[in-house]
Protein backbone atom coordinates (compact mmCIF):
# COMPACT_ATOMS: atom_id res chain seq x y z
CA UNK A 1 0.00 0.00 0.00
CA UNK A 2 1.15 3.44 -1.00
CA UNK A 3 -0.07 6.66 0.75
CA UNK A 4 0.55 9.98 -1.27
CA UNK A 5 -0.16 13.11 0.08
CA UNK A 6 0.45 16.40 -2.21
CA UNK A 7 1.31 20.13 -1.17
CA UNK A 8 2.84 23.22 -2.55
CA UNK A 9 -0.35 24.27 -3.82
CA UNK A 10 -1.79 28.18 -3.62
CA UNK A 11 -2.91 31.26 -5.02
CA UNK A 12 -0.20 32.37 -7.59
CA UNK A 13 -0.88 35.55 -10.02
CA UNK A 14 -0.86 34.93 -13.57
CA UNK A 15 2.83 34.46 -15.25
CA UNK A 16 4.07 32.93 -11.50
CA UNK A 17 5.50 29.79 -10.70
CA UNK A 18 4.72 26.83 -8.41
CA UNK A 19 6.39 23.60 -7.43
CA UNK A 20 4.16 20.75 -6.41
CA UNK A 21 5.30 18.15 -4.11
CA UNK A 22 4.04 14.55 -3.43
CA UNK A 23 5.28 12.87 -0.77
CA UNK A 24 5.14 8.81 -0.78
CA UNK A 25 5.50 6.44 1.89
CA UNK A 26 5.84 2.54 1.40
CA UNK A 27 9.39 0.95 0.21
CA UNK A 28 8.24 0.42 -2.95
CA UNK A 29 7.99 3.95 -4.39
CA UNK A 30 11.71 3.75 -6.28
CA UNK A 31 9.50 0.86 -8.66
CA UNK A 32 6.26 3.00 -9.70
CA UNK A 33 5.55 5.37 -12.40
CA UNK A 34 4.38 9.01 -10.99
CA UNK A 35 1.74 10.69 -12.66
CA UNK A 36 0.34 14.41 -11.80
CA UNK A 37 -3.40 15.22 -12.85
CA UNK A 38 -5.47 17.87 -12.40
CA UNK A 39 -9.06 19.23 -11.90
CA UNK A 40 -10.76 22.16 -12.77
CA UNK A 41 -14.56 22.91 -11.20
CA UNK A 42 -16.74 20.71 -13.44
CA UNK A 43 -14.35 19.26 -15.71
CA UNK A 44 -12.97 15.61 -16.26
CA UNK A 45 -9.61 14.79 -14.16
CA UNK A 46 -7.34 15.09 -16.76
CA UNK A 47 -3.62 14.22 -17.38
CA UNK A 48 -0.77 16.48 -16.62
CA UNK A 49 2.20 15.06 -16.57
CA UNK A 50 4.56 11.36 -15.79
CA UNK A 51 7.65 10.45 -15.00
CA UNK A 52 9.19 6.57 -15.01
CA UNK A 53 10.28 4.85 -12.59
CA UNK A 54 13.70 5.58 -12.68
CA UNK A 55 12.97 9.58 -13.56
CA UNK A 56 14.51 8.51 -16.96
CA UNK A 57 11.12 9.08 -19.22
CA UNK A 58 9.09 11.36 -18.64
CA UNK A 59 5.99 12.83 -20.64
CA UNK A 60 3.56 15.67 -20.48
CA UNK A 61 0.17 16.76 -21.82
CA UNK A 62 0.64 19.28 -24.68
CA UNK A 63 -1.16 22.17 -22.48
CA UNK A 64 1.96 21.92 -20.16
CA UNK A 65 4.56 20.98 -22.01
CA UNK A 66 7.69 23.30 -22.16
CA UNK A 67 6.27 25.23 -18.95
CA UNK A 68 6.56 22.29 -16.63
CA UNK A 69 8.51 19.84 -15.82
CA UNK A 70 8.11 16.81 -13.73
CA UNK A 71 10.90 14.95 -11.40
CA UNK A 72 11.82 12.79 -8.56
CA UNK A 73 13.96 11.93 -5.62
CA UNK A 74 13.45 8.01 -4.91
CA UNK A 75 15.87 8.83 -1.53
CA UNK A 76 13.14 11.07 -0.29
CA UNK A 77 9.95 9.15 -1.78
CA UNK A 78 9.17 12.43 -3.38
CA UNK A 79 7.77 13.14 -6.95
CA UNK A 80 8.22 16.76 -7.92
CA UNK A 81 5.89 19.34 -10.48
CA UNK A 82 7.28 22.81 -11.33
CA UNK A 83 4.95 24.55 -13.22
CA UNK A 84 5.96 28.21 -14.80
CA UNK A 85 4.29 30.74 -16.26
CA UNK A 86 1.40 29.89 -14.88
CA UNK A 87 -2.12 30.66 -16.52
CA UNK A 88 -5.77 31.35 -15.08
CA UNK A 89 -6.65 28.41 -16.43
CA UNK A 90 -4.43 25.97 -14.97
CA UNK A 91 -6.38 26.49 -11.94
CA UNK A 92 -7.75 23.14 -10.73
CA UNK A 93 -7.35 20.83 -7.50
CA UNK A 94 -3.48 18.64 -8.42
CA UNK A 95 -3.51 15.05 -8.10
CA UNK A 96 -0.41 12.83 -7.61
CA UNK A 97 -0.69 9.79 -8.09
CA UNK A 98 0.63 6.13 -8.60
CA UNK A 99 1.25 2.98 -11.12
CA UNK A 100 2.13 -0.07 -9.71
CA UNK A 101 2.10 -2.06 -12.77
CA UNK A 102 6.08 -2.28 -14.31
CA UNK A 103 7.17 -0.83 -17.55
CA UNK A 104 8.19 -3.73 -18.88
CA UNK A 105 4.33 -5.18 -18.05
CA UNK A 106 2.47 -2.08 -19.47
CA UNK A 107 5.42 -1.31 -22.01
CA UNK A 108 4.63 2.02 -21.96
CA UNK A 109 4.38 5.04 -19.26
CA UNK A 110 0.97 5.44 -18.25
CA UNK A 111 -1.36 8.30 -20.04
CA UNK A 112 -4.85 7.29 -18.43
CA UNK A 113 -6.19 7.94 -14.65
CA UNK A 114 -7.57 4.33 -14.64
CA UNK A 115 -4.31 2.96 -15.10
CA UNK A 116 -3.00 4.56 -11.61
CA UNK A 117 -3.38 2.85 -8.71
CA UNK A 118 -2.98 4.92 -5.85
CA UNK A 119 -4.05 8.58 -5.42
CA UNK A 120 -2.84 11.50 -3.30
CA UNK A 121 -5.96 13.94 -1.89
CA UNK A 122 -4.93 16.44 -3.96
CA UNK A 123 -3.85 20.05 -3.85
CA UNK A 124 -5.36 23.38 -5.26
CA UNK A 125 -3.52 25.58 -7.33
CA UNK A 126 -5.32 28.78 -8.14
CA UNK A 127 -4.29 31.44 -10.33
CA UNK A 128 -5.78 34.81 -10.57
CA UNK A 129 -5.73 36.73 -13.84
């Protein structure tokens, strides 16, 4: 079992930066795939951002890409989001979450919130215009 719990979350203006943390317990972290969703007030969860096991792949939705970037520390059991240049409507509630399922099973990183098993309680981000 893997707990996840997020923060790093706030109120940001427009064009400012956060960094999202997501603290894991359970040995096992240094084997899953992280993934960071988010959110938004009557929208679908939707993808944001995943990084492999090892940190050594990593992939991002197009909405993000090039103004975020996604890492880890397997020593601290910590999976990492810095987001730039942030936007109104990135605002949303940030989920961390977790794939226990190995790369060489799925043979791919995983894109889709059904393919995650665990899930932080999320953080909001909120950015004013």
């Amino acid at each position: 079992q893997v707990q996840l719990v997020e923060s790093g979350g706030g109120l940001v203006q427009a064009g400012g930066s956060l960094r999202l943390s997501c603290a894991a317990s359970g040995r096992t972290f240094s084997t899953y795939a992280m993934g960071w969703f988010r959110q938004a007030p009557g929208k679908v969860r939707e993808f944001v951002a995943v990084i492999s096991w090892s940190g050594g792949s990593t992939y991002y939705a197009d909405s993000v890409k090039g103004r975020s970037t996604i890492s880890r520390d397997n020593a601290k059991n910590t999976v990492y989001l810095q987001m730039n240049s942030l936007k109104p409507e990135n605002t949303a509630v940030y989920y961390c979450a977790a794939d226990a399922t190995s790369y060489s099973s799925r043979g791919r990183l995983p894109l889709e919130f059904y393919e995650y098993d665990y899930w932080g309680q999320g953080t909001q981000v909120t950015v004013s215009s």
